[in-house]
Protein backbone atom coordinates (compact mmCIF):
# COMPACT_ATOMS: atom_id res chain seq x y z
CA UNK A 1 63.62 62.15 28.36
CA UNK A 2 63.00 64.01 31.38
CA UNK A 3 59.34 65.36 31.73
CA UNK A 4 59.84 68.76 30.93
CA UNK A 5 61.53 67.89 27.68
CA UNK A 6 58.30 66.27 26.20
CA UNK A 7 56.96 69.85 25.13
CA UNK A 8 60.29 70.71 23.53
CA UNK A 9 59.90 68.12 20.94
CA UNK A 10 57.20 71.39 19.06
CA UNK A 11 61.22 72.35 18.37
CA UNK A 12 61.39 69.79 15.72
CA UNK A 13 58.28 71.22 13.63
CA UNK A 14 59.50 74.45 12.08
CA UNK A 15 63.60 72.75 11.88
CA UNK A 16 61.47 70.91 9.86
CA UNK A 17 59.97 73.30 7.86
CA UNK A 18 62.68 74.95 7.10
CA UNK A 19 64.09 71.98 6.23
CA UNK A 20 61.82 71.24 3.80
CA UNK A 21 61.70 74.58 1.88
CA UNK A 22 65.98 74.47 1.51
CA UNK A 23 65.67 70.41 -0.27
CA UNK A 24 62.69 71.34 -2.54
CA UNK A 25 64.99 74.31 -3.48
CA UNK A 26 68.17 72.05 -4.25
CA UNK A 27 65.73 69.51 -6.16
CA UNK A 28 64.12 72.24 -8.38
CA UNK A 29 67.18 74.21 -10.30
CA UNK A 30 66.30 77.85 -10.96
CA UNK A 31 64.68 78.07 -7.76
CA UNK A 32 65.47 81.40 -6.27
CA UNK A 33 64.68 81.59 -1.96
CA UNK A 34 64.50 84.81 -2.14
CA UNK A 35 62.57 85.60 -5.34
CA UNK A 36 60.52 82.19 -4.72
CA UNK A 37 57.80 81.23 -2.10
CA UNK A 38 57.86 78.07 -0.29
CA UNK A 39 54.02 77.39 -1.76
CA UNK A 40 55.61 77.31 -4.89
CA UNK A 41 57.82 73.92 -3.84
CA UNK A 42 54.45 72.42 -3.22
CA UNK A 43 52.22 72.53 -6.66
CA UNK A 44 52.26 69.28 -8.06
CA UNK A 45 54.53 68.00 -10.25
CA UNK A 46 57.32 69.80 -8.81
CA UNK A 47 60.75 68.06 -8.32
CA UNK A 48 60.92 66.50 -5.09
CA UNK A 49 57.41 66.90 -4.33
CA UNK A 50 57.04 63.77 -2.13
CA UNK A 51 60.49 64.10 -0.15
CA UNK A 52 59.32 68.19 0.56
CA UNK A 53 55.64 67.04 1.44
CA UNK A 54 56.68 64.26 3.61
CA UNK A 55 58.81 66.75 5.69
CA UNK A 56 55.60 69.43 6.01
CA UNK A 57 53.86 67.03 6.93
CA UNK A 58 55.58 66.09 9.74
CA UNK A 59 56.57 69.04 10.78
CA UNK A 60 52.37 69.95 11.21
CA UNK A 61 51.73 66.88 12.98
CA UNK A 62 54.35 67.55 15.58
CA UNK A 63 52.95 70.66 15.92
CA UNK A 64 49.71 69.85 16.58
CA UNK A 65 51.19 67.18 19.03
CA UNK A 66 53.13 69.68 20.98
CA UNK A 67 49.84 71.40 21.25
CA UNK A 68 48.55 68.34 22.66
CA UNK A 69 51.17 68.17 25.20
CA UNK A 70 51.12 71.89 26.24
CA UNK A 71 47.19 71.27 26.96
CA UNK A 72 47.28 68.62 29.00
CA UNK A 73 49.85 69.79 31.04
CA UNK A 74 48.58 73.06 31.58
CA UNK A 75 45.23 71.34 32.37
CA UNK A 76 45.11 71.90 36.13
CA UNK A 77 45.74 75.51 35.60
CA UNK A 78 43.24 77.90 35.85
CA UNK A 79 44.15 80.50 32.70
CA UNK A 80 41.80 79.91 30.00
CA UNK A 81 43.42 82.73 28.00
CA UNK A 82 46.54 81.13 27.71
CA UNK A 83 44.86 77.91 26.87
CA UNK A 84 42.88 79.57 24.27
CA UNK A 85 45.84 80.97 22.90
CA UNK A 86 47.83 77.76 22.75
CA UNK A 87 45.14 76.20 20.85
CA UNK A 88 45.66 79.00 18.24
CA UNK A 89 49.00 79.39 17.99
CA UNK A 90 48.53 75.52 17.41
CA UNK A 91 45.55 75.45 14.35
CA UNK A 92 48.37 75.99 11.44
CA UNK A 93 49.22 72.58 11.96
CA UNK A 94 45.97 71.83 10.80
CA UNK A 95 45.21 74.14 8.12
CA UNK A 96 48.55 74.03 6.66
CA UNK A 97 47.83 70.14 6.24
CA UNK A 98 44.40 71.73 4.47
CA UNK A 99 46.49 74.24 2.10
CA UNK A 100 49.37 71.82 1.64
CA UNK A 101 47.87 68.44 0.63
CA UNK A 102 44.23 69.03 0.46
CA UNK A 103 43.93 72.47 -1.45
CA UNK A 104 47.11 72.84 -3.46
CA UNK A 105 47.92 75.54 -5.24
CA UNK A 106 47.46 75.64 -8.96
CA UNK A 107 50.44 76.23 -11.45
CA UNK A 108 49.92 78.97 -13.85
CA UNK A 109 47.75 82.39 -13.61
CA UNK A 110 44.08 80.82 -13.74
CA UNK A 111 42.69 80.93 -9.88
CA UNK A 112 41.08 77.43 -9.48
CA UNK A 113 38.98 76.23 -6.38
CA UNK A 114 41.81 74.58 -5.28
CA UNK A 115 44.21 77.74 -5.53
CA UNK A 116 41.39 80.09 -3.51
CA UNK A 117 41.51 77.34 -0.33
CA UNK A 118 44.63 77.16 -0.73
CA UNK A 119 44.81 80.97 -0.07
CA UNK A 120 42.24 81.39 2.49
CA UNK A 121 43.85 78.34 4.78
CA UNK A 122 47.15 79.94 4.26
CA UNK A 123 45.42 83.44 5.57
CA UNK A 124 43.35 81.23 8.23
CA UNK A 125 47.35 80.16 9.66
CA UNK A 126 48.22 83.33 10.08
CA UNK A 127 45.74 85.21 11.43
CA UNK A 128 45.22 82.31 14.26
CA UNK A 129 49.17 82.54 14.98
CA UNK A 130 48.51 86.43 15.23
CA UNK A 131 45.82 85.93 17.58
CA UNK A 132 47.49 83.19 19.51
CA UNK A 133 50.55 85.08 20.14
CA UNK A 134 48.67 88.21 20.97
CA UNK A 135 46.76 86.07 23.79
CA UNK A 136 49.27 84.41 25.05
CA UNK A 137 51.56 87.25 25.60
CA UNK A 138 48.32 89.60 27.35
CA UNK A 139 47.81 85.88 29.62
CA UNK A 140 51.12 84.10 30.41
CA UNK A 141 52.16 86.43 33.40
CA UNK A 142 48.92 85.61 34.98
CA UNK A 143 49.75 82.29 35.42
CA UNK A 144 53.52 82.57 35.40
CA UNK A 145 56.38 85.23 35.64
CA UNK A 146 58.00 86.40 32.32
CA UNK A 147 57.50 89.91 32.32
CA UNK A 148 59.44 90.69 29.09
CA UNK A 149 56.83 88.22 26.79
CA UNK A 150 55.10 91.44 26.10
CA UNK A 151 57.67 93.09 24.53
CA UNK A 152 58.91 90.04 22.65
CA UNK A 153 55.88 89.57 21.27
CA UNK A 154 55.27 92.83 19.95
CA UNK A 155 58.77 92.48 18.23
CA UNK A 156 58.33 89.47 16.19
CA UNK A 157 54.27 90.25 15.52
CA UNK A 158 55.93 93.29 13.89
CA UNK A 159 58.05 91.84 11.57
CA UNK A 160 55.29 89.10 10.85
CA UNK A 161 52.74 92.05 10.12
CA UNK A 162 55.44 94.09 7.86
CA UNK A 163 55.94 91.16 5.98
CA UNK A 164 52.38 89.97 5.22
CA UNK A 165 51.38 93.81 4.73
CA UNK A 166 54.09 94.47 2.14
CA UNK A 167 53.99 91.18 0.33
CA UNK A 168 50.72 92.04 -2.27
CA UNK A 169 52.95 95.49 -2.81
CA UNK A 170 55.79 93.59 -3.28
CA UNK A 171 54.22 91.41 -5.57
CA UNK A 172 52.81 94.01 -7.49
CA UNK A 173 55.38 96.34 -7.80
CA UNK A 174 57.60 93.12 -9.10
CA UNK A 175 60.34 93.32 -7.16
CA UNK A 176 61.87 89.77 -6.66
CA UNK A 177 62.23 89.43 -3.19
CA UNK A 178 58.80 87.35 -2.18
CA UNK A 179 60.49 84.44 -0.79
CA UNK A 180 62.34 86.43 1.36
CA UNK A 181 60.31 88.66 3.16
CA UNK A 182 58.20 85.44 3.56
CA UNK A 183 60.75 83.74 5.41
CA UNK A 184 62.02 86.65 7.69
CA UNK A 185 58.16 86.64 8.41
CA UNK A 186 58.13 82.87 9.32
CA UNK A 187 61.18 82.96 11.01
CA UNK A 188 60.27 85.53 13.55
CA UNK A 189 57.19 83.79 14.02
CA UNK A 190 58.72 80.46 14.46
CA UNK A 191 61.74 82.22 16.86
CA UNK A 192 59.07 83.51 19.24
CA UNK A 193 57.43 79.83 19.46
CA UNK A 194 60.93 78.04 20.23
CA UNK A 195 61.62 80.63 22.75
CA UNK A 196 58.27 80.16 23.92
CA UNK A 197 58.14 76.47 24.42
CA UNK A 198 61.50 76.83 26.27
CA UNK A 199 60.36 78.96 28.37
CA UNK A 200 57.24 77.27 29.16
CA UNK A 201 58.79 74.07 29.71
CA UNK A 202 61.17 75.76 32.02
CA UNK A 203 58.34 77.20 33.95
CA UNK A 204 55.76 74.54 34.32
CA UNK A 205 58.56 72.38 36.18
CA UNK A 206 58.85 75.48 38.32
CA UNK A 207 55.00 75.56 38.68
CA UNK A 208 54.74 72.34 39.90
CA UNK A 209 57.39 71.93 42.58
C-alpha cells in the first residue's frame, strides 16, 4: 500500500455502515428503509443483531483509526483549525460506539435511561460532524489549495441540516418516510468525508514533495 493510501482505508467505515443497515433490513422482514431508522436495527433482540453490530462496530473503529492516521500525518503542519476539525469530524466513532452498544435504545414508547443516552450521543455525533465540517472547510485552504471545499461543504451541511430539522416534523406529522430522509442525511455527510479523505490524501503527498 503506497503511503498515501493509508488514510483512504476511513473509506471502508461508512461502506460499512451502510452495509450494515441493508443486512439488518434483509434479516428483519417488514422492515421498511424508508419508513424505518437504522437505530431501530439495533434494539436488542432484533434479528441479526450480532451480524449488524459487528459491522457498526467496525465501521467506528476504522473511523476513529483514520482519524488517527490523518493526525499524525498532518502533525508537522502548522493549522490547528484543521486539526481541530479532524478530531471532530472523527468523535462519532466514539459516541456512536456509546449510543450503539453502551446506551441502546429501548423498544416500545416508555423513554428509559438507556433510550435518553442513546439520544443525546446520537445528537452529540452530529453536532461534532457539523462542527468538524464547518472547520475544516473555513481551515483547509490555509494549509492547502482546494478552493471549491467551501462550497461543497455548504452543499452537503444543507442537506444534513434539512434532514435533521424536518425529521421531529416528520415524525410528528406521521408521514412514513424517517428512514429515508435519515439516510439522504448520512449519505451526504458520509459523501463529503470520502471526497474529503481523497482529497487530502492526494494533497499531503503533494505537501510533502
Amino acid at each position: 500500500m503506497k503511503r498515501k493510501d493509508t488514510i483512504l482505508i476511513g473509506v471502508l467505515s461508512p461502506i460499512l455502515y451502510f452495509v450494515a443497515s441493508f443486512i439488518g433490513g434483509f434479516y428483519n422482514e417488514g422492515y421498511n428503509h424508508v419508513k424505518h431508522s437504522v437505530s431501530e436495527l439495533l434494539i436488542d433482540g432484533v434479528a441479526g443483531l450480532a451480524v449488524v453490530n459487528s459491522f457498526m462496530l467496525l465501521s467506528n473503529i476504522v473511523l476513529i483509526f483514520a482519524g488517527t492516521i490523518i493526525l499524525v500525518k498532518l502533525k508537522d503542519i502548522n493549522n490547528k483549525a484543521l486539526k481541530m476539525g479532524i478530531c471532530f469530524i472523527h468523535i462519532p466513532g466514539i459516541t456512536n460506539i456509546l449510543s450503539g452498544f453502551v446506551f441502546k435504545l429501548s423498544e416500545g414508547t416508555e423513554i428509559s435511561f438507556g433510550t435518553t443516552m442513546h439520544i443525546i450521543f446520537v445528537a452529540v455525533s452530529a453536532i461534532s460532524s457539523l462542527i468538524g465540517v464547518i472547520m475544516i472547510a473555513i481551515s483547509y485552504n490555509k494549509t492547502f489549495n482546494w478552493n471549491k471545499i467551501k462550497l461543497f461543504s455548504i452543499a452537503s451541511l444543507s442537506i444534513l441540516i434539512i434532514g435533521g430539522l424536518s425529521t421531529p416534523i416528520i415524525i410528528s406529522s406521521g408521514v412514513g418516510i424517517v428512514g429515508l430522509v435519515e439516510r439522504i442525511s448520512v449519505l451526504s455527510l458520509n459523501v463529503w468525508y470520502v471526497v474529503f479523505l481523497f482529497r487530502l490524501s492526494n494533497d499531503i503527498v503533494i505537501i510533502n514533495k
